[in-house]
N, C-alpha and C. Protein backbone atom coordinates (compact mmCIF):
# COMPACT_ATOMS: atom_id res chain seq x y z
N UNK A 1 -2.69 23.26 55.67
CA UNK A 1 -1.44 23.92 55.33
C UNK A 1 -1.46 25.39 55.76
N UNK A 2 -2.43 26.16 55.52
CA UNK A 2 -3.04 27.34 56.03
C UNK A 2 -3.00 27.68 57.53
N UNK A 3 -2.92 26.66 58.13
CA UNK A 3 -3.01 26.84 59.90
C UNK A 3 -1.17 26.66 59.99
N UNK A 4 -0.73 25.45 59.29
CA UNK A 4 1.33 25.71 59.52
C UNK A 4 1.26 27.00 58.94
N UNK A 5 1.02 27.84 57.81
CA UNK A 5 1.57 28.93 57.68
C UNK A 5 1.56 30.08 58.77
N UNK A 6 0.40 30.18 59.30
CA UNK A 6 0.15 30.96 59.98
C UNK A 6 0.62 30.53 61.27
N UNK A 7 1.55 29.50 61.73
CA UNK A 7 1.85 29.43 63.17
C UNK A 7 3.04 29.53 62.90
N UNK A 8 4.02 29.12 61.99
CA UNK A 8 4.92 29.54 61.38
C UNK A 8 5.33 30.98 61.39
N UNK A 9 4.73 31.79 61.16
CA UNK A 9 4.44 33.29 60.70
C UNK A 9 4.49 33.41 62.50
N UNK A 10 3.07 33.01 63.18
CA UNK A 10 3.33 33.67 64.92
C UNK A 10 4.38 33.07 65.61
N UNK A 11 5.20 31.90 65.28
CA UNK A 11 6.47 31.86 66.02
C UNK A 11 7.44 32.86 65.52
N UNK A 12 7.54 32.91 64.38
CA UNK A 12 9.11 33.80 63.68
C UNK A 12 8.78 35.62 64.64
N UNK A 13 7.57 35.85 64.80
CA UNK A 13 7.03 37.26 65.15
C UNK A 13 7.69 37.34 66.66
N UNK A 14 7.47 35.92 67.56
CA UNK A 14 7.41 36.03 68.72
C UNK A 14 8.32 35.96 68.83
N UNK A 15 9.56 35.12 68.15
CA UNK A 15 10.51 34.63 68.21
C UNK A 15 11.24 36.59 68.20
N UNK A 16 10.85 37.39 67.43
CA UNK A 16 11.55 38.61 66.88
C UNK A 16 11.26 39.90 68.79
N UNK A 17 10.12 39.17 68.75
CA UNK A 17 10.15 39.79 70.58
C UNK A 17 10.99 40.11 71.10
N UNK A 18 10.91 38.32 71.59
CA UNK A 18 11.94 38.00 72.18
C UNK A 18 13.30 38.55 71.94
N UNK A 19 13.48 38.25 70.94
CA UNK A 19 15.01 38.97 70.84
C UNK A 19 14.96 40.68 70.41
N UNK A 20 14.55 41.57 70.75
CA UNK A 20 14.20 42.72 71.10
C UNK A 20 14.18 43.47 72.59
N UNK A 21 13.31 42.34 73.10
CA UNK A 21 12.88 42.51 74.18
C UNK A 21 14.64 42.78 75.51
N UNK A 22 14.36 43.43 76.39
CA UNK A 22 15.55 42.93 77.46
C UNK A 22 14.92 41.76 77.79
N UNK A 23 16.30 41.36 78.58
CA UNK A 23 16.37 39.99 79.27
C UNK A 23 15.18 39.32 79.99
N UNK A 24 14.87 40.42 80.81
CA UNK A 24 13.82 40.17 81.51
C UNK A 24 12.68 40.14 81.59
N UNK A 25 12.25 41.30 80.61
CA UNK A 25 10.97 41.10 80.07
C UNK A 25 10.68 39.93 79.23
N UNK A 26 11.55 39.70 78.47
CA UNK A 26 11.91 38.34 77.54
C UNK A 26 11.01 37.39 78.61
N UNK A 27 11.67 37.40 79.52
CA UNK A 27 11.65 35.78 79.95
C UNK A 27 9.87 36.24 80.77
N UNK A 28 9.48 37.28 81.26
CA UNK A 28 8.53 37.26 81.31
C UNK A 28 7.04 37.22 80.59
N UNK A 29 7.90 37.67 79.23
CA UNK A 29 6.61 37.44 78.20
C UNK A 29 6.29 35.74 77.76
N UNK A 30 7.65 35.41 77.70
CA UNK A 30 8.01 33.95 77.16
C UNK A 30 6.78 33.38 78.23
N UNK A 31 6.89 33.32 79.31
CA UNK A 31 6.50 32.62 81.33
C UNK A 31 4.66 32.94 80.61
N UNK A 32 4.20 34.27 80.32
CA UNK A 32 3.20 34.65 79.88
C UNK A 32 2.41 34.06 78.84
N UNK A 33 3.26 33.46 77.78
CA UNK A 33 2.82 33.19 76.96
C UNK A 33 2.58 31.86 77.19
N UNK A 34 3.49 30.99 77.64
CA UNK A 34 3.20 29.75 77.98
C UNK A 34 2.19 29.15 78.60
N UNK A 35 1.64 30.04 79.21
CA UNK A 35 0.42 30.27 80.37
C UNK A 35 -1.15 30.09 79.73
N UNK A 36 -0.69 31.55 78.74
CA UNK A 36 -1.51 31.65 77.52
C UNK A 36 -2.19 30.32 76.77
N UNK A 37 -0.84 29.88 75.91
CA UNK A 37 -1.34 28.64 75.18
C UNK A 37 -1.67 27.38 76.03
N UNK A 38 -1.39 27.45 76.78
CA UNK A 38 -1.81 26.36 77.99
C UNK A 38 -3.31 26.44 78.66
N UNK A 39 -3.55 28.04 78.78
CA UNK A 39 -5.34 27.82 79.18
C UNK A 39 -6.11 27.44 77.74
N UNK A 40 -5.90 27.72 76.76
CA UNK A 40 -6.75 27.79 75.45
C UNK A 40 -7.12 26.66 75.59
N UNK A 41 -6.47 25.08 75.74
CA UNK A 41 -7.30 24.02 76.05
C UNK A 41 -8.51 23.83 76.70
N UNK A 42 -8.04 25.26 77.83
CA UNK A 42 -8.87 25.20 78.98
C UNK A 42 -10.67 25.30 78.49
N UNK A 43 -10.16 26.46 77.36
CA UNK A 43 -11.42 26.86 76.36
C UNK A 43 -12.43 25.73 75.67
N UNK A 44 -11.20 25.14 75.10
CA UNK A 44 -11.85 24.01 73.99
C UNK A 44 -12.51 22.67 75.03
N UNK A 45 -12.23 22.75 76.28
CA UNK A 45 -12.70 21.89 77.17
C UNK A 45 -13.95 22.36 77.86
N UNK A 46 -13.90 23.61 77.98
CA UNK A 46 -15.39 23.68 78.29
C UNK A 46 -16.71 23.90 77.01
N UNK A 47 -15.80 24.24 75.70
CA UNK A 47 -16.61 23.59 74.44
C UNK A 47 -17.06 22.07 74.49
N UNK A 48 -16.51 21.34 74.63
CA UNK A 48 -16.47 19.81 74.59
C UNK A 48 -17.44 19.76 75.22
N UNK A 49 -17.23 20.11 77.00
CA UNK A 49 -18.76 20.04 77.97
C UNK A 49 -18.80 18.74 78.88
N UNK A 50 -17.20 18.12 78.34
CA UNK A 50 -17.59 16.72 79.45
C UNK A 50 -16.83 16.86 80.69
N UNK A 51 -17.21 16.85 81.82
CA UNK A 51 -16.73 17.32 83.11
C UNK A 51 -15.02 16.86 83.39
N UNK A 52 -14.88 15.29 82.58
CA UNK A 52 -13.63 15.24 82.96
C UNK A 52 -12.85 15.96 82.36
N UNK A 53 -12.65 15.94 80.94
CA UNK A 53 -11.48 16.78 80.13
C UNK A 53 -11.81 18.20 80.77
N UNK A 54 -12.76 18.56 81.40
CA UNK A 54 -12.13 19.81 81.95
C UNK A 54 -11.08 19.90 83.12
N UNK A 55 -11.53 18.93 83.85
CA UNK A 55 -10.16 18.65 84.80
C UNK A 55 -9.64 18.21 84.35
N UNK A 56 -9.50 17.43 83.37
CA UNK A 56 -8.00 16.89 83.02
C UNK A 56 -7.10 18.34 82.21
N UNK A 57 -7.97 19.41 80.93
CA UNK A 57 -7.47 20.61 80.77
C UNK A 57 -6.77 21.26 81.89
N UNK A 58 -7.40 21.66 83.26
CA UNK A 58 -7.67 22.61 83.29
C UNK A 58 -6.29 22.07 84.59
N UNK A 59 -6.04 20.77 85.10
CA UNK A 59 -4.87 20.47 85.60
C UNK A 59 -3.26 20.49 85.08
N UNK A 60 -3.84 19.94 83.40
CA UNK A 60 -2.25 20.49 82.57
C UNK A 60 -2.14 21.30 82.71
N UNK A 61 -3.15 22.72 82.25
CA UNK A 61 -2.81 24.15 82.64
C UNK A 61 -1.91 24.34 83.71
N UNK A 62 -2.65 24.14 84.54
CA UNK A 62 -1.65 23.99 85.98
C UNK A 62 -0.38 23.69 85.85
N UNK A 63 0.20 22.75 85.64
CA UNK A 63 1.21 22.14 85.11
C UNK A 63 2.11 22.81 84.09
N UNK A 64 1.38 23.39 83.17
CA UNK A 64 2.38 24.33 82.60
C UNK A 64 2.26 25.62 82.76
N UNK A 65 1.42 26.45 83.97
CA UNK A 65 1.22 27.43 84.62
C UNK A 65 2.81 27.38 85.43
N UNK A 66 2.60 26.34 86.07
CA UNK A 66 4.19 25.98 86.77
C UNK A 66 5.16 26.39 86.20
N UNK A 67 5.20 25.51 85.21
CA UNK A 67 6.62 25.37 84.30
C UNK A 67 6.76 27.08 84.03
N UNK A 68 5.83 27.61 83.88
CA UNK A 68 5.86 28.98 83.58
C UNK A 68 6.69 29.80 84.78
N UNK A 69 5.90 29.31 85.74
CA UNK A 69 6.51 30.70 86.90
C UNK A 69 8.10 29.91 86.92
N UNK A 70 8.25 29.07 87.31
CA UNK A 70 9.94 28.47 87.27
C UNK A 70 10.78 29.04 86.51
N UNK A 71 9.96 29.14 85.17
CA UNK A 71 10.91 29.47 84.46
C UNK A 71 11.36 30.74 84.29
N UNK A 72 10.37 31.42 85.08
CA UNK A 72 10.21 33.07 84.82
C UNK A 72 10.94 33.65 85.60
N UNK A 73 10.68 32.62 87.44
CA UNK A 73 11.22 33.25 88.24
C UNK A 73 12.65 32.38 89.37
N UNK A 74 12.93 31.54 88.38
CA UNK A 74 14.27 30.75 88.61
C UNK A 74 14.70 30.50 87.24
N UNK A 75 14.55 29.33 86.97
CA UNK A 75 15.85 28.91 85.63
C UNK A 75 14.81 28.60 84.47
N UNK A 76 15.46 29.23 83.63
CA UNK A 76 14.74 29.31 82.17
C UNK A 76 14.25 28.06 81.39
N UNK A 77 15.25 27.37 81.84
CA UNK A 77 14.95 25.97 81.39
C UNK A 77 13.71 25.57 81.29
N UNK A 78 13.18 25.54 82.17
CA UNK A 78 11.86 25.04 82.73
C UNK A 78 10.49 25.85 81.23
N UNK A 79 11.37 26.99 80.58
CA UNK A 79 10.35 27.44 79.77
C UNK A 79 10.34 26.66 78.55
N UNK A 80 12.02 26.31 78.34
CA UNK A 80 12.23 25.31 77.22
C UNK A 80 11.26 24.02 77.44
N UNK A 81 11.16 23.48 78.91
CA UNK A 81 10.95 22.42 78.79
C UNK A 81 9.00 22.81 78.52
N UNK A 82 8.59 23.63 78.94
CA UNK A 82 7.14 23.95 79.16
C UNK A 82 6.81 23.72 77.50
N UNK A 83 8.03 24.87 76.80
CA UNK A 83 7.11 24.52 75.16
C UNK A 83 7.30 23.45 74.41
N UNK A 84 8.65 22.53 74.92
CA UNK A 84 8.39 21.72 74.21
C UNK A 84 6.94 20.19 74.82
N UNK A 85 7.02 20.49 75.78
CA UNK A 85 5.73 19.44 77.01
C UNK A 85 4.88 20.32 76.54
N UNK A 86 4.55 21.21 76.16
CA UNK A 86 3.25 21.52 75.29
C UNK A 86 3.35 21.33 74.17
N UNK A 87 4.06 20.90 73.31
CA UNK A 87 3.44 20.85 71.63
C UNK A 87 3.44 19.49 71.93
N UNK A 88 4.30 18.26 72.69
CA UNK A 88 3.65 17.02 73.04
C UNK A 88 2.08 16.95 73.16
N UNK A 89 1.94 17.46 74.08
CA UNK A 89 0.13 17.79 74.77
C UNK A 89 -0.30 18.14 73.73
N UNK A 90 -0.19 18.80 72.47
CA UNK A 90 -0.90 19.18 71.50
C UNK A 90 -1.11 17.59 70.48
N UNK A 91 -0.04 17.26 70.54
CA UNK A 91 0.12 16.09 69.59
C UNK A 91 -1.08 14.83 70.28
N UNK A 92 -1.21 14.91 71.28
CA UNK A 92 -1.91 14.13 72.35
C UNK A 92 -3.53 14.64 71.68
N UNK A 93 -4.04 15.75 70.93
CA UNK A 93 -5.48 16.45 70.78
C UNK A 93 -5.40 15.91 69.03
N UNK A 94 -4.74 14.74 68.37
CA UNK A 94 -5.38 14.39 67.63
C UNK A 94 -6.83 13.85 67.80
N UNK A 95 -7.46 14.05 66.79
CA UNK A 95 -8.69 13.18 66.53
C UNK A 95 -8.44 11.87 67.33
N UNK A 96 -9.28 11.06 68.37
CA UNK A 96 -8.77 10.04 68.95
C UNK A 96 -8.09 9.54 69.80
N UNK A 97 -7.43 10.56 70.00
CA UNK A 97 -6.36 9.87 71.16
C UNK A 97 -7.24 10.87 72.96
N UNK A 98 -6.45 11.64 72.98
CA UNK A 98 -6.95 12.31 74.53
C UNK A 98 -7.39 13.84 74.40
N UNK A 99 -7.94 14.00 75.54
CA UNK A 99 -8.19 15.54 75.66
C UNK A 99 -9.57 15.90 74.94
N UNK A 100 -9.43 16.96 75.30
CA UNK A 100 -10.60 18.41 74.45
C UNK A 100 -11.04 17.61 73.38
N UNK A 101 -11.86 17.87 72.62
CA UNK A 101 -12.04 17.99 71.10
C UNK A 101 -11.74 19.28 70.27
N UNK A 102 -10.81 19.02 69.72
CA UNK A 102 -10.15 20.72 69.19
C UNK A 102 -10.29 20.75 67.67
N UNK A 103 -10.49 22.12 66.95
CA UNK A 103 -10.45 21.94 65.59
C UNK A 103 -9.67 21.21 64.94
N UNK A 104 -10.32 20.88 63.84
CA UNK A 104 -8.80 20.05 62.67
C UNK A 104 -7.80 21.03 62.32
N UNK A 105 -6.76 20.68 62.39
CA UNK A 105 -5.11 21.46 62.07
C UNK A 105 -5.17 22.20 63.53
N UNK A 106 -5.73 22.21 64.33
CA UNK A 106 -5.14 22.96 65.63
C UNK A 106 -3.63 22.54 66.37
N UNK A 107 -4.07 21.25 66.39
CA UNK A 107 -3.06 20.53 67.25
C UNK A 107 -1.85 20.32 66.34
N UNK A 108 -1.71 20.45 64.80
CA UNK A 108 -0.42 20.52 64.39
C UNK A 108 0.28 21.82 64.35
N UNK A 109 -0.67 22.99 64.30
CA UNK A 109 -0.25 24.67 64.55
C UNK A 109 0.46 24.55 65.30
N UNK A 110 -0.64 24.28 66.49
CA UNK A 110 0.44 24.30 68.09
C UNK A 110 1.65 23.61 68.24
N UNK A 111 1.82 22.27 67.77
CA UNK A 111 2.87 21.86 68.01
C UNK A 111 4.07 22.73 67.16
N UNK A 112 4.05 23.19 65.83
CA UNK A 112 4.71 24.07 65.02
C UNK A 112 4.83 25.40 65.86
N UNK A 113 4.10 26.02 66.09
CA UNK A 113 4.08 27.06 66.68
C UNK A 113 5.15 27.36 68.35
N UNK A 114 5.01 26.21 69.51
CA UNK A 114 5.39 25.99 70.34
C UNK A 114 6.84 25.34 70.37
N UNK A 115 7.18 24.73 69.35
CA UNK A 115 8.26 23.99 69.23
C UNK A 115 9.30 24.92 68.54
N UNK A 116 8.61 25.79 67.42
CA UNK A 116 10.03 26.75 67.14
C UNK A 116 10.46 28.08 68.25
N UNK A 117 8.98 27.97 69.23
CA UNK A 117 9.31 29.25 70.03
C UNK A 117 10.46 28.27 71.19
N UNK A 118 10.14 26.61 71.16
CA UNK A 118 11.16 25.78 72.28
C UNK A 118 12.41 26.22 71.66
N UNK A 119 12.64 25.83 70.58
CA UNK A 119 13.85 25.63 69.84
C UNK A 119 14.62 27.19 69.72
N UNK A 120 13.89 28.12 69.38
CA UNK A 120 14.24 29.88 69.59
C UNK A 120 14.99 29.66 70.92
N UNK A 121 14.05 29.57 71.94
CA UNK A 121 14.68 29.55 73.64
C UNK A 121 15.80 29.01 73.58
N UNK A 122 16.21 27.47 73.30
CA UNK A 122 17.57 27.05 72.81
C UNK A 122 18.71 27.92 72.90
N UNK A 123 18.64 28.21 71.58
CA UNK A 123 19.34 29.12 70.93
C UNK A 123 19.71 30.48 71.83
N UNK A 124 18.56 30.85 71.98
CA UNK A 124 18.44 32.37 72.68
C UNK A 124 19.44 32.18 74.06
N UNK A 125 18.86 31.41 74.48
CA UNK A 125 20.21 31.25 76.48
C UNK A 125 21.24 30.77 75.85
N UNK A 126 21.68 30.12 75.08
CA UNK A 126 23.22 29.63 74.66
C UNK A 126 23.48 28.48 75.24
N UNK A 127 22.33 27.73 74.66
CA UNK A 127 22.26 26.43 74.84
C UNK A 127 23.10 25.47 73.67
């Protein structure tokens, strides 16, 4: 419960950025951040130590490295779509299913965390 509070708490913060921020920096911090939570797998995969989940990490990265610059440096969309295709990918780092081996409550933070900053973006372009 302790890990939702606290991702809770870093979306509403980021979310307050953002809407601070100009336009453009906006969308560049947003492109930044996405980037951000997207290598941290990268981390917990070379914790793990097994050669594939690091390529398999370290290719989503990629993937939402993408979604990042698109969105940063054409249509925003692509950022909506990045956070919400990342708190999926998070949901994917239960115990059991795929990926890294990541702490317990990580993968529900992230999805909390990533999904209100998707849902902010929404809102924010006038969607």
């Amino acid at each position: 419960m302790r890990n939702l509070l606290l991702a809770l708490g870093a979306g509403v913060v980021t979310c307050l950025f953002i809407y601070v921020l100009p336009y453009g920096r906006a969308l560049d911090m947003v492109g930044l951040l996405l980037g951000v939570v997207a290598a941290i797998y990268i981390g917990f995969a070379i914790v793990d130590g097994r050669n594939n989940i690091i390529y398999l990490e370290c290719s989503v990265a990629a993937v939402f490295i993408l979604l990042a610059l698109l969105g940063m440096w054409g249509k925003p969309v692509w950022l909506v779509v990045g956070f919400f295709a990342h708190g999926a990918w998070c949901l994917l780092h239960y115990p059991g299913k795929m990926g890294a081996r990541v702490r317990k409550g990580y993968p529900s933070a992230c999805v909390v965390y990533d999904w209100i900053i998707g849902f902010y973006l929404v809102y924010w372009l006038g969607w």
